[in-house]
Protein backbone atom coordinates (compact mmCIF):
# COMPACT_ATOMS: atom_id res chain seq x y z
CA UNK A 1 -73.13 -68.33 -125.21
CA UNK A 2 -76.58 -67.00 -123.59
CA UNK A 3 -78.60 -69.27 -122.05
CA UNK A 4 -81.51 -71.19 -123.99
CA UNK A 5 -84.89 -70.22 -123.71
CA UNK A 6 -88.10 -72.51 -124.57
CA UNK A 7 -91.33 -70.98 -126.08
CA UNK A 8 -94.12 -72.70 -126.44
CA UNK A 9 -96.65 -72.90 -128.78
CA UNK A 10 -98.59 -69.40 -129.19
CA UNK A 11 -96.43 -68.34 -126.73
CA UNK A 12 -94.43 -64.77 -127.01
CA UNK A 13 -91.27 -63.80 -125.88
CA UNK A 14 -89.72 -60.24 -126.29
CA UNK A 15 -86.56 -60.04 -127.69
CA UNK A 16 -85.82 -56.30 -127.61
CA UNK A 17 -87.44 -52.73 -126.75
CA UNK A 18 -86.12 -49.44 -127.95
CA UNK A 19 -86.76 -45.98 -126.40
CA UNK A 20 -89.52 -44.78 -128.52
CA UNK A 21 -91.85 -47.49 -127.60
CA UNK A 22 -91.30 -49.75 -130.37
CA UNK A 23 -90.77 -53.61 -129.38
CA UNK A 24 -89.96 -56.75 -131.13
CA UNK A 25 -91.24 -59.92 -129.99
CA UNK A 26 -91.10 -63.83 -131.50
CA UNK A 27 -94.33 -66.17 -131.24
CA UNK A 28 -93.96 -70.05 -132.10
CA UNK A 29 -96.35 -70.99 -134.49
CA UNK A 30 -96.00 -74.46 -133.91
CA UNK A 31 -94.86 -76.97 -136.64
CA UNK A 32 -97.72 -76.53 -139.99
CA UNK A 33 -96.09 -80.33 -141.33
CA UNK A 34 -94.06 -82.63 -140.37
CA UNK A 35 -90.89 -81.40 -141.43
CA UNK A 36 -91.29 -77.21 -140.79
CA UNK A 37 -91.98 -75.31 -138.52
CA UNK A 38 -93.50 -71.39 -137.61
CA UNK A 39 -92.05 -68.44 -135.88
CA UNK A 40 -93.72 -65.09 -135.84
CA UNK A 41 -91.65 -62.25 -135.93
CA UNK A 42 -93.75 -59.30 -134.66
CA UNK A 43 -93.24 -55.38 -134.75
CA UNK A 44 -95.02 -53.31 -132.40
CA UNK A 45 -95.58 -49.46 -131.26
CA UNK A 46 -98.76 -48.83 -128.91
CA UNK A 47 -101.84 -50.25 -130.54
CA UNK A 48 -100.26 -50.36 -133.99
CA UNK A 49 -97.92 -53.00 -135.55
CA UNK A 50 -97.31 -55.79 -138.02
CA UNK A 51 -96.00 -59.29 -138.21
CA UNK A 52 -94.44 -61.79 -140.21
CA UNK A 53 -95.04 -65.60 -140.21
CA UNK A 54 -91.81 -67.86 -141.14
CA UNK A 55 -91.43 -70.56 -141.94
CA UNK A 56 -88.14 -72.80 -141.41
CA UNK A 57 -86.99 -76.63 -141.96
CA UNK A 58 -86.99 -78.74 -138.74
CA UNK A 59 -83.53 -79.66 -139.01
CA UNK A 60 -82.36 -76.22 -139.25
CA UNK A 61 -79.58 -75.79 -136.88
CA UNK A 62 -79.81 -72.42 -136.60
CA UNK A 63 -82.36 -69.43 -137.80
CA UNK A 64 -81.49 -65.31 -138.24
CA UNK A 65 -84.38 -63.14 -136.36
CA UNK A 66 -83.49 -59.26 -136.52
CA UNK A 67 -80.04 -60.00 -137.59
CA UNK A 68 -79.01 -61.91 -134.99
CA UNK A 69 -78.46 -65.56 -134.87
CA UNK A 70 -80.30 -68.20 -132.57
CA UNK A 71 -79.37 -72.00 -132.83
CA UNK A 72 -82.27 -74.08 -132.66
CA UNK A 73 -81.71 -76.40 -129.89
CA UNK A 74 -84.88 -78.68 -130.28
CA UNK A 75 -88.31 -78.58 -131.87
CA UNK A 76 -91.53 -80.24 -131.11
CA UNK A 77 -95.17 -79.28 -132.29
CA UNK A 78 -95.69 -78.05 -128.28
CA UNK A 79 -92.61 -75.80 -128.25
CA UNK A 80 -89.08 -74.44 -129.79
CA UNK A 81 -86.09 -74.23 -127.76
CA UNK A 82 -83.04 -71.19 -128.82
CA UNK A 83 -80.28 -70.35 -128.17
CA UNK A 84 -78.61 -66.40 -129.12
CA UNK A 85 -75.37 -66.76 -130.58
CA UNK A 86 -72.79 -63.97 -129.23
């Protein structure tokens, strides 16, 4: 397994770059109620780009971002920590 990474909230992490420039990069949103939490999934090239806000149940073991699977290790309202699956 690859090692767990923590993010917290409003935080960014990039997940993957390809050669024309265009990245992909996760924000945590922070948990909107008690029971769910937020993960921005964000698509960028130069100045331009879009982004979409999930949502996902706390107790979800694991969530699928750009096809790939992360297990969701723990969540608080400061910060989310993943895991990739391989």
């Amino acid at each position: 397994m690859a090692e767990a990474f923590t993010i917290g909230t409003g935080e960014r992490k990039q997940l993957r770059t390809s050669l024309f420039g265009t990245s992909l990069d996760i924000l945590y949103g922070g948990m909107s109620a008690e029971n769910t939490f937020s993960i921005g999934l964000l698509l960028s090239k130069s100045y331009q780009g879009h982004g979409l806000n999930l949502f996902f149940p706390k107790k979800s073991t694991y969530i699928m971002l750009d096809k790939k699977k992360y297990y969701v290790l723990n969540v608080t309202p400061e910060s989310i920590t993943l895991q990739l699956s391989e």
